[in-house]
C-alpha atoms as a PDB file:
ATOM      1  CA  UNK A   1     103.858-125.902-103.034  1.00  0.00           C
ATOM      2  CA  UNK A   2     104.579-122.486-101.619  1.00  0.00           C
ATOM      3  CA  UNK A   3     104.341-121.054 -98.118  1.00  0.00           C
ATOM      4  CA  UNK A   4     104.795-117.728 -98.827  1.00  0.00           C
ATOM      5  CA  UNK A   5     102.312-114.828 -99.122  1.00  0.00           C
ATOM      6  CA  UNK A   6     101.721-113.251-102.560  1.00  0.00           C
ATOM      7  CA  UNK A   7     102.271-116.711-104.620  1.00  0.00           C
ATOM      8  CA  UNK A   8      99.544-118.281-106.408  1.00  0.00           C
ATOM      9  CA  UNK A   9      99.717-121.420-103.891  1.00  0.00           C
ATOM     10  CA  UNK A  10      99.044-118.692-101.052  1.00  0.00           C
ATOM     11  CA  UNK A  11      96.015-117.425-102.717  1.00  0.00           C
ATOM     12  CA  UNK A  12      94.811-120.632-103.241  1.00  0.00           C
ATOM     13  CA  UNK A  13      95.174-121.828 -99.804  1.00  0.00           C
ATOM     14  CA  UNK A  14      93.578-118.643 -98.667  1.00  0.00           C
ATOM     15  CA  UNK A  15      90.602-118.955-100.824  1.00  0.00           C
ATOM     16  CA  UNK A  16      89.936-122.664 -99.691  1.00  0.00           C
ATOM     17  CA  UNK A  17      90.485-121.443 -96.037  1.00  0.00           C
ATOM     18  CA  UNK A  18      87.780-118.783 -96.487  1.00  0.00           C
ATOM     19  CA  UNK A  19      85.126-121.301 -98.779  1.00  0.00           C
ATOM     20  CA  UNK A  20      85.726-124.213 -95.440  1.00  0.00           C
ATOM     21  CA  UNK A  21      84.242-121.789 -93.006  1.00  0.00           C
ATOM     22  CA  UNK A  22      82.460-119.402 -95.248  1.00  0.00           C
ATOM     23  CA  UNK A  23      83.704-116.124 -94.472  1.00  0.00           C
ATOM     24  CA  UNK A  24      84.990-114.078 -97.030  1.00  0.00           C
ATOM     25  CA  UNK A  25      88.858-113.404 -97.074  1.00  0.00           C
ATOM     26  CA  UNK A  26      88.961-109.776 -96.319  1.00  0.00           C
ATOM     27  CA  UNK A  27      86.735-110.302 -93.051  1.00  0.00           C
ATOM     28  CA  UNK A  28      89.264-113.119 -91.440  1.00  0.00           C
ATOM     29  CA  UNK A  29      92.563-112.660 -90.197  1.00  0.00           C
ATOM     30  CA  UNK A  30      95.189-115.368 -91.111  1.00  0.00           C
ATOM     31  CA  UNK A  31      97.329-116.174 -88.066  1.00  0.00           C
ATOM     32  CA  UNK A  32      99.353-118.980 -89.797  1.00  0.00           C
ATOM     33  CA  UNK A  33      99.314-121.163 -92.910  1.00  0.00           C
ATOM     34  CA  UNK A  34     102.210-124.325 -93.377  1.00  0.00           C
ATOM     35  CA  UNK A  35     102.571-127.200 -94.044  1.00  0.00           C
ATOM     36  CA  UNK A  36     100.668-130.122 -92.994  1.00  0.00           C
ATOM     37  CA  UNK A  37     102.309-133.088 -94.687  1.00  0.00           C
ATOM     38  CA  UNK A  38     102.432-134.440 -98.265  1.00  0.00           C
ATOM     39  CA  UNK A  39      99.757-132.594 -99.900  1.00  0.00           C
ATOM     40  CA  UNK A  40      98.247-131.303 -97.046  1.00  0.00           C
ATOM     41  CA  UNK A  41      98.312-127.813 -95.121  1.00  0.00           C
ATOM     42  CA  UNK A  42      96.373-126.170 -92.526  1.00  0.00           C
ATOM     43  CA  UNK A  43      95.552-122.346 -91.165  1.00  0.00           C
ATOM     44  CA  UNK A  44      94.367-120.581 -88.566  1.00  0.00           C
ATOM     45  CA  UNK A  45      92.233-118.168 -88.637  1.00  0.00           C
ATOM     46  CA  UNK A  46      90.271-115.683 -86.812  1.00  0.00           C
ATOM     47  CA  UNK A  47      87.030-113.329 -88.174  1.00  0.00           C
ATOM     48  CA  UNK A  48      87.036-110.231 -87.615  1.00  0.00           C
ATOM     49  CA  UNK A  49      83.316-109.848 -86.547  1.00  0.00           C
ATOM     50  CA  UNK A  50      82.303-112.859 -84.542  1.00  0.00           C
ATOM     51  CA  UNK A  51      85.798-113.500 -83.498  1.00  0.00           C
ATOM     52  CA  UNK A  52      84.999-116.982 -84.022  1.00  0.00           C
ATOM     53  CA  UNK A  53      88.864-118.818 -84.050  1.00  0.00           C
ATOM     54  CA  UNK A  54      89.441-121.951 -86.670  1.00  0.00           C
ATOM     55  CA  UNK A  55      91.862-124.469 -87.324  1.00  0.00           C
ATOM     56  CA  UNK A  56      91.141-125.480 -91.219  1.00  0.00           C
ATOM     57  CA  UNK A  57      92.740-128.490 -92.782  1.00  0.00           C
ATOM     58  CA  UNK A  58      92.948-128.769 -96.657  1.00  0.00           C
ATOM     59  CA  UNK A  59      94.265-130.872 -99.023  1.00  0.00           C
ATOM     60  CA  UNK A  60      95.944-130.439-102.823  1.00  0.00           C
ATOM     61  CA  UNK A  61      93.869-132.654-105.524  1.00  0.00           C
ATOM     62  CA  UNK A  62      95.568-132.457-108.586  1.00  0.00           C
ATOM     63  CA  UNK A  63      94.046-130.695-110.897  1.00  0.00           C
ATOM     64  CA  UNK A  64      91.535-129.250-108.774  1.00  0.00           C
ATOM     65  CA  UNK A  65      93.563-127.336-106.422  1.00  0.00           C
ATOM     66  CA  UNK A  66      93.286-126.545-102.649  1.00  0.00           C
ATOM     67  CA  UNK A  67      89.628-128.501-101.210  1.00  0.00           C
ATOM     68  CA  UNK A  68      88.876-128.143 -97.654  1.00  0.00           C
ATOM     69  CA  UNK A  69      89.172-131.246 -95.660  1.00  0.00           C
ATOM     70  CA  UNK A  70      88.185-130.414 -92.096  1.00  0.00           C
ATOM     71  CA  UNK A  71      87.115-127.205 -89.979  1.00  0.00           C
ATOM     72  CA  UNK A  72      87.751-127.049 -86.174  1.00  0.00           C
ATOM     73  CA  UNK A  73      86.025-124.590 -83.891  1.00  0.00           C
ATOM     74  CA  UNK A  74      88.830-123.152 -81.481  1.00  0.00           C
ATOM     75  CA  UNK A  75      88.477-122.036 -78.451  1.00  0.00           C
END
């Protein structure tokens, strides 16, 4: 797994960020992505409309990819 913007991994994370709270990626800002344990990682986010803040875990399933596992409101 890779932390760092512009890899595949990145992408993937970002994509399964956007899916959990369903916003599309070019409307939310991405304050952080990293590492959240053994197959697991977590962002923050922000949208840029509603400024609605997140805290998004998601897991790896091989095979599958990057599947959201929890979404937090944050205030």
């Amino acid at each position: 797994m890779q932390f760092k913007e512009g890899t595949a991994d990145w992408s993937e994370m970002k994509k399964a960020i956007s899916y959990a709270v369903d916003v599309p990626e070019s409307q939310l800002i991405f304050d952080f992505i990293g590492n959240n344990g053994n197959n697991k990682a977590y962002g923050n986010v922000r949208d840029k409309q509603s400024n609605k803040k997140y805290k998004v875990d998601i897991d790896w399933v091989e095979n599958q990819g990057w599947k959201p596992a929890s979404v937090q409101v944050v205030k």
